[in-house]
C-alpha atoms as a PDB file:
ATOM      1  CA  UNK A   1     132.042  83.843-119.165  1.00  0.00           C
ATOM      2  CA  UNK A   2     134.692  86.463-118.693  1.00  0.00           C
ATOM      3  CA  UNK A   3     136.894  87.149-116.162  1.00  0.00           C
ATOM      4  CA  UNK A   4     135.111  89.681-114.982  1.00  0.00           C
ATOM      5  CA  UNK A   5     131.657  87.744-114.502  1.00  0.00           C
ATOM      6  CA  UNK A   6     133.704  85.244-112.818  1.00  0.00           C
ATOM      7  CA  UNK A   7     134.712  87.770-109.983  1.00  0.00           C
ATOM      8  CA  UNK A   8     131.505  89.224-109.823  1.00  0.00           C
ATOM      9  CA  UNK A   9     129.654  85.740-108.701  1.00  0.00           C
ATOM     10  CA  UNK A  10     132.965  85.190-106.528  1.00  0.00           C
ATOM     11  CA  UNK A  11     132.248  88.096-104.754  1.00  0.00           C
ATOM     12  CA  UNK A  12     128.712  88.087-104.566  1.00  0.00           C
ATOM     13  CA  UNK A  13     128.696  84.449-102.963  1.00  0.00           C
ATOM     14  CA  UNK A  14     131.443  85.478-100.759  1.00  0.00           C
ATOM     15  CA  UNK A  15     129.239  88.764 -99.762  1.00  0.00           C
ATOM     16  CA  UNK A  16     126.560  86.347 -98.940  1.00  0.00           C
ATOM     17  CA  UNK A  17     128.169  83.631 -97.584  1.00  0.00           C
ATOM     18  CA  UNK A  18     129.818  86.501 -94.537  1.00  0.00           C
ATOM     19  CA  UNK A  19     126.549  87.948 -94.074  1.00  0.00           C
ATOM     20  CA  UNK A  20     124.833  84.129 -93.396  1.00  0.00           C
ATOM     21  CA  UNK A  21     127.671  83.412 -91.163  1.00  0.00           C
ATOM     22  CA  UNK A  22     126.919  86.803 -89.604  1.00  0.00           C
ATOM     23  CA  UNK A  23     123.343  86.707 -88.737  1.00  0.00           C
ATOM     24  CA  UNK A  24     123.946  82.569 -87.807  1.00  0.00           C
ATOM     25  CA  UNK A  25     127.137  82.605 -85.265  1.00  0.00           C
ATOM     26  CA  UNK A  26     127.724  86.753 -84.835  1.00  0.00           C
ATOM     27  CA  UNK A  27     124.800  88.166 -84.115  1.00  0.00           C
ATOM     28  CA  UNK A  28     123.358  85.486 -81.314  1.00  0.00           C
ATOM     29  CA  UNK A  29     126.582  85.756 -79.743  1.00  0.00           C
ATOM     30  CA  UNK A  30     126.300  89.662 -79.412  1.00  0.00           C
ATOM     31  CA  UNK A  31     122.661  88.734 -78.096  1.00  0.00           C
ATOM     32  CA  UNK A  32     124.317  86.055 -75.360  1.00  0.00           C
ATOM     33  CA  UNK A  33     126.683  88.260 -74.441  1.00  0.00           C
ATOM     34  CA  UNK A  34     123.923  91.788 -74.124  1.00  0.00           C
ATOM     35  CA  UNK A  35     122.274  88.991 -71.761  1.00  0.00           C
ATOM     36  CA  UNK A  36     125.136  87.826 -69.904  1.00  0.00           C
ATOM     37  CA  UNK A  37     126.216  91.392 -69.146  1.00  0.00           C
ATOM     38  CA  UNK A  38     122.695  92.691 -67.987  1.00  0.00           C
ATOM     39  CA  UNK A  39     122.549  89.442 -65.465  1.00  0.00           C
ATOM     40  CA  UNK A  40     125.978  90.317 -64.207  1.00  0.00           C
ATOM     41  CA  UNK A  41     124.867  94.289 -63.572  1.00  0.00           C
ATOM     42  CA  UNK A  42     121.866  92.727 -61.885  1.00  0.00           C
ATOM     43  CA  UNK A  43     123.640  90.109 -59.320  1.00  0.00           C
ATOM     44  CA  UNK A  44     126.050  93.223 -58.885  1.00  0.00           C
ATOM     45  CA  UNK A  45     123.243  94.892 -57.492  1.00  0.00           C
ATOM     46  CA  UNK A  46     121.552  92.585 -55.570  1.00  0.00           C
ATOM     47  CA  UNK A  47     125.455  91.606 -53.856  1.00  0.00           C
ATOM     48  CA  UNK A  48     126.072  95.723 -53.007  1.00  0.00           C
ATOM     49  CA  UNK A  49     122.097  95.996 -51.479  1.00  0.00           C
ATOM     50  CA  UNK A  50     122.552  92.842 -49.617  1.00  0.00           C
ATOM     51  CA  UNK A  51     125.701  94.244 -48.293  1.00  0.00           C
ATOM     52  CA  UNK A  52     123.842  97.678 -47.688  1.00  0.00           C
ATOM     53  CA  UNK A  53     121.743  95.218 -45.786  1.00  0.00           C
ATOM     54  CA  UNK A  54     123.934  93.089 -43.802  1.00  0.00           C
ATOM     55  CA  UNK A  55     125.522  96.319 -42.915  1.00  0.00           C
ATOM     56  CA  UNK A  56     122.751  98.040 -41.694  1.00  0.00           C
ATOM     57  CA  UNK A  57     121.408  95.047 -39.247  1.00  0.00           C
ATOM     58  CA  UNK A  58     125.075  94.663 -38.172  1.00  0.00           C
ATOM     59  CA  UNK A  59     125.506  97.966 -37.173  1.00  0.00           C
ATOM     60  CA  UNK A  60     121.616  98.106 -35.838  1.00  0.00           C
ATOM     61  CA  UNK A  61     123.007  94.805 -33.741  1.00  0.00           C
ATOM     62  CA  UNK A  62     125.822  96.818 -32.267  1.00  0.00           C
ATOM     63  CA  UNK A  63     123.769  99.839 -31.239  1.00  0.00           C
ATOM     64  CA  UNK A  64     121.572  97.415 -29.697  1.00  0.00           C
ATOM     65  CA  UNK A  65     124.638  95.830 -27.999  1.00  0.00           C
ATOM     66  CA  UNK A  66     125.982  98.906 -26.397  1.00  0.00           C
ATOM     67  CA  UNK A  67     122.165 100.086 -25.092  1.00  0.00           C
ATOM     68  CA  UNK A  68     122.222  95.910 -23.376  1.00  0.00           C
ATOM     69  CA  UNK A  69     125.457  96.215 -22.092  1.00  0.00           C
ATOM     70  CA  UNK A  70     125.126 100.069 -21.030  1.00  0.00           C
ATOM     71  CA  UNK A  71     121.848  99.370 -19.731  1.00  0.00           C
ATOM     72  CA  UNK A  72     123.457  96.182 -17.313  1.00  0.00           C
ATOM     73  CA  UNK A  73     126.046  98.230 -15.966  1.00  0.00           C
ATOM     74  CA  UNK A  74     123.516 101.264 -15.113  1.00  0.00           C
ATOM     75  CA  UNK A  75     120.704  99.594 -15.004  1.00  0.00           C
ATOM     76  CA  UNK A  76     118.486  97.374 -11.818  1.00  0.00           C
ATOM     77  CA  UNK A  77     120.827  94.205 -12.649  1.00  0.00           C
ATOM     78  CA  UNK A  78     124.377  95.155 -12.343  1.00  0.00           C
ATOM     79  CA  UNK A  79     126.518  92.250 -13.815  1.00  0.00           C
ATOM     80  CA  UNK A  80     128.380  91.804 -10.439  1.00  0.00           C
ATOM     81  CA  UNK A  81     124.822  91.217  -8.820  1.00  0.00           C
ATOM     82  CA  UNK A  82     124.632  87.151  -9.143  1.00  0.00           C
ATOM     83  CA  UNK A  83     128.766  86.441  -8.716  1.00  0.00           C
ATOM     84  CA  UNK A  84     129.815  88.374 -12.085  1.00  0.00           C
ATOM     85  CA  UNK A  85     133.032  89.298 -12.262  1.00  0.00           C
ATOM     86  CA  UNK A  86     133.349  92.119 -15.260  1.00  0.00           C
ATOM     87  CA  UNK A  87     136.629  91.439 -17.221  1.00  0.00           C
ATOM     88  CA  UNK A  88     138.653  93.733 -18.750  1.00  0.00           C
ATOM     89  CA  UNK A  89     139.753  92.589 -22.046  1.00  0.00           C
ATOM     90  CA  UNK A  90     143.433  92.236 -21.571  1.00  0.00           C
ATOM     91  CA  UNK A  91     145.860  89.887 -23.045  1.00  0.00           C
ATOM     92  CA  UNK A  92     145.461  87.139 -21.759  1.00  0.00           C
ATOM     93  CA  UNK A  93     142.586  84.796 -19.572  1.00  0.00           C
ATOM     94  CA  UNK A  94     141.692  85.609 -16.218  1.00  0.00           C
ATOM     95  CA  UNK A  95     145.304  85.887 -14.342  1.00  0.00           C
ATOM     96  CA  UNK A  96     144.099  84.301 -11.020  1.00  0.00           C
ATOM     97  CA  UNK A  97     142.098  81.437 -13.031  1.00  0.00           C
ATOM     98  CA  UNK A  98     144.040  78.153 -14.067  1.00  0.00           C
ATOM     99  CA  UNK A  99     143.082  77.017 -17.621  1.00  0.00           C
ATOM    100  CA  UNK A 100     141.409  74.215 -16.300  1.00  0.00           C
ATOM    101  CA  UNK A 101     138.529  76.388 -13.891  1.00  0.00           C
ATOM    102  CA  UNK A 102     135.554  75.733 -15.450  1.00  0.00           C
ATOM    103  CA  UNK A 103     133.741  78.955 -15.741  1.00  0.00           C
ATOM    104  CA  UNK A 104     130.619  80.952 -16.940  1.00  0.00           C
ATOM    105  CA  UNK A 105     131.077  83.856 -19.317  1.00  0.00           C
ATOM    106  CA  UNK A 106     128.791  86.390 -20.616  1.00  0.00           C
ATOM    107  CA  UNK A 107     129.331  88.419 -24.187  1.00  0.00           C
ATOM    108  CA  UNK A 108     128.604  91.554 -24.967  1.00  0.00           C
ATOM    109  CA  UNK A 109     125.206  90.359 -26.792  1.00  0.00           C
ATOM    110  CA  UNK A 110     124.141  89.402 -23.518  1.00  0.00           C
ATOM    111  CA  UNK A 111     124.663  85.381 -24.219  1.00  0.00           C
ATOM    112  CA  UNK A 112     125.252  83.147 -21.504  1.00  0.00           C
ATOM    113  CA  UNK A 113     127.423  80.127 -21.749  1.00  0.00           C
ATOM    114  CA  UNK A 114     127.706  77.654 -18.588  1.00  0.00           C
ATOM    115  CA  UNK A 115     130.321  75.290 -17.314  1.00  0.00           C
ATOM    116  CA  UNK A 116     133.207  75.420 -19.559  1.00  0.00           C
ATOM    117  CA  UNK A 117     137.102  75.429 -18.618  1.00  0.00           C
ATOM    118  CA  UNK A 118     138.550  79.180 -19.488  1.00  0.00           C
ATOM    119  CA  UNK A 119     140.847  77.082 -21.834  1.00  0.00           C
ATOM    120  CA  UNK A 120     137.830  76.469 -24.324  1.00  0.00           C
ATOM    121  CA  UNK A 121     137.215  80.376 -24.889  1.00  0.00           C
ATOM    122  CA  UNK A 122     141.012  80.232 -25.447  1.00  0.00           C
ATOM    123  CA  UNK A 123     140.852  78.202 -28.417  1.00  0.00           C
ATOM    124  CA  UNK A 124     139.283  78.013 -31.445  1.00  0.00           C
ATOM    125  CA  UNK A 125     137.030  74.798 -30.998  1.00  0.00           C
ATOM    126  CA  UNK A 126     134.235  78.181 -30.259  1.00  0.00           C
ATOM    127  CA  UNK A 127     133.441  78.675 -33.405  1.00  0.00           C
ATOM    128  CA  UNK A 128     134.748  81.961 -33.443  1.00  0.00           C
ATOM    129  CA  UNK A 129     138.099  82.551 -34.904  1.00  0.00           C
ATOM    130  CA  UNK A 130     140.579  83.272 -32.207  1.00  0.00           C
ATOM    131  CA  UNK A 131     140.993  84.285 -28.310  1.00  0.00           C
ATOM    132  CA  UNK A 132     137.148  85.447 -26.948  1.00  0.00           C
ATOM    133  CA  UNK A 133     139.414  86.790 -23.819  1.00  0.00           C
ATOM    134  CA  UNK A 134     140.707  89.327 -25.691  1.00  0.00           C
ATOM    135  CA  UNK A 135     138.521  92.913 -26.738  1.00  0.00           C
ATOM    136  CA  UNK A 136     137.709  92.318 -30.582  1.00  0.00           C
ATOM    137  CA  UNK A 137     135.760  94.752 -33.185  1.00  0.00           C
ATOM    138  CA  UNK A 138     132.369  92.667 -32.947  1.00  0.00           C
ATOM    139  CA  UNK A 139     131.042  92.834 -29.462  1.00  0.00           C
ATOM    140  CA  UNK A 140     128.911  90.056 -29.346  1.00  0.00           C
ATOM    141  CA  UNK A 141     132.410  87.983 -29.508  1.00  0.00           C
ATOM    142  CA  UNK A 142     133.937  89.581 -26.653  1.00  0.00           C
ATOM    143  CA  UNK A 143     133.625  88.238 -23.107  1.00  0.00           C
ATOM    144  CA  UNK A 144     132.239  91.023 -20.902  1.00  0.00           C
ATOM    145  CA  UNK A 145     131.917  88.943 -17.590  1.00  0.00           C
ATOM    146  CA  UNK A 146     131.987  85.409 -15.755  1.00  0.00           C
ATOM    147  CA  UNK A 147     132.039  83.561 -12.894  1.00  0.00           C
ATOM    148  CA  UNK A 148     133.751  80.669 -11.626  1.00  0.00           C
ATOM    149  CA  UNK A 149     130.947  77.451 -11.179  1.00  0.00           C
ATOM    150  CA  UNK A 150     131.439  75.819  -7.493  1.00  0.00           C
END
C-alpha cells in the first residue's frame, strides 16, 4: 500500500465518518430548532391577539363605564338621590371625614361597597394598588361617590 492509498481511505473514512455525524447530531438539531422557532412565532401570536383582546374588552369596559356613570348623573337616579355625596378626586380622603367614619363608596363601574372606615380605601389591604380616593386611569378603581353609614 502506498502512501497515497493510505490517504485516500483516510480521507474517505473521514468523509464518511462527518457526514454520519451530520445526518445523526446536525441535522435533528436544525429540525428541533425549525420546531422550536415556529412554536415561538405561534405563542407570539396568540400573546399580541390576546392583548388585541384584553384591549378591546378593556376599552369596551370603559365606554361602558362612562355611558353608567354619565347616565347616573343625567339620568332618573342622580347619585345624590339616596344620601350620595359625589367626590371629587382630590388628594386626599374626604376633608370633613375622620379616617375612622365608616363609609359607603361607589366606583365608577357602578360597584357598591358598604360599611368600611375611609382609612381602608386609603390603603392597600383593597386589592388595588394604591389610594382609591384619588382619580386614577382605570375608572372602575376610582371612587365616584359615598355616604357616611349612621
Amino acid at each position: 500500500m502506498t502512501m497515497f492509498d493510505l490517504l485516500f481511505w483516510v480521507g474517505i473514512n473521514l468523509l464518511l465518518g462527518f457526514t454520519f455525524c451530520y445526518l445523526q447530531f446536525v441535522m435533528p438539531l436544525k429540525a428541533s430548532r425549525s420546531r422550536l422557532i415556529g412554536k415561538l412565532n405561534q405563542k407570539e401570536w396568540q400573546v399580541t391577539e390576546w392583548q388585541l383582546a384584553y384591549n378591546k374588552a378593556n376599552n369596551d369596559f370603559m365606554k361602558l363605564a362612562e355611558v353608567h356613570k354619565s347616565e347616573s348623573h343625567s339620568g332618573a337616579t342622580p347619585v345624590k338621590d339616596e344620601g350620595w355625596i359625589e367626590w371629587e378626586h382630590s388628594e386626599a380622603a374626604p376633608y370633613p371625614l375622620t379616617l375612622d367614619t365608616i363609609v359607603d363608596v361607589k366606583f365608577g363601574d357602578g360597584e357598591v361597597f358598604e360599611q368600611e372606615p375611609v382609612e381602608y380605601w386609603r390603603s392597600s389591604g383593597t386589592g388595588v394598588e394604591g389610594d382609591c380616593w384619588t382619580r386614577r386611569e382605570n375608572i372602575a378603581d376610582t371612587i365616584i361617590a359615598y355616604r357616611v353609614v349612621n
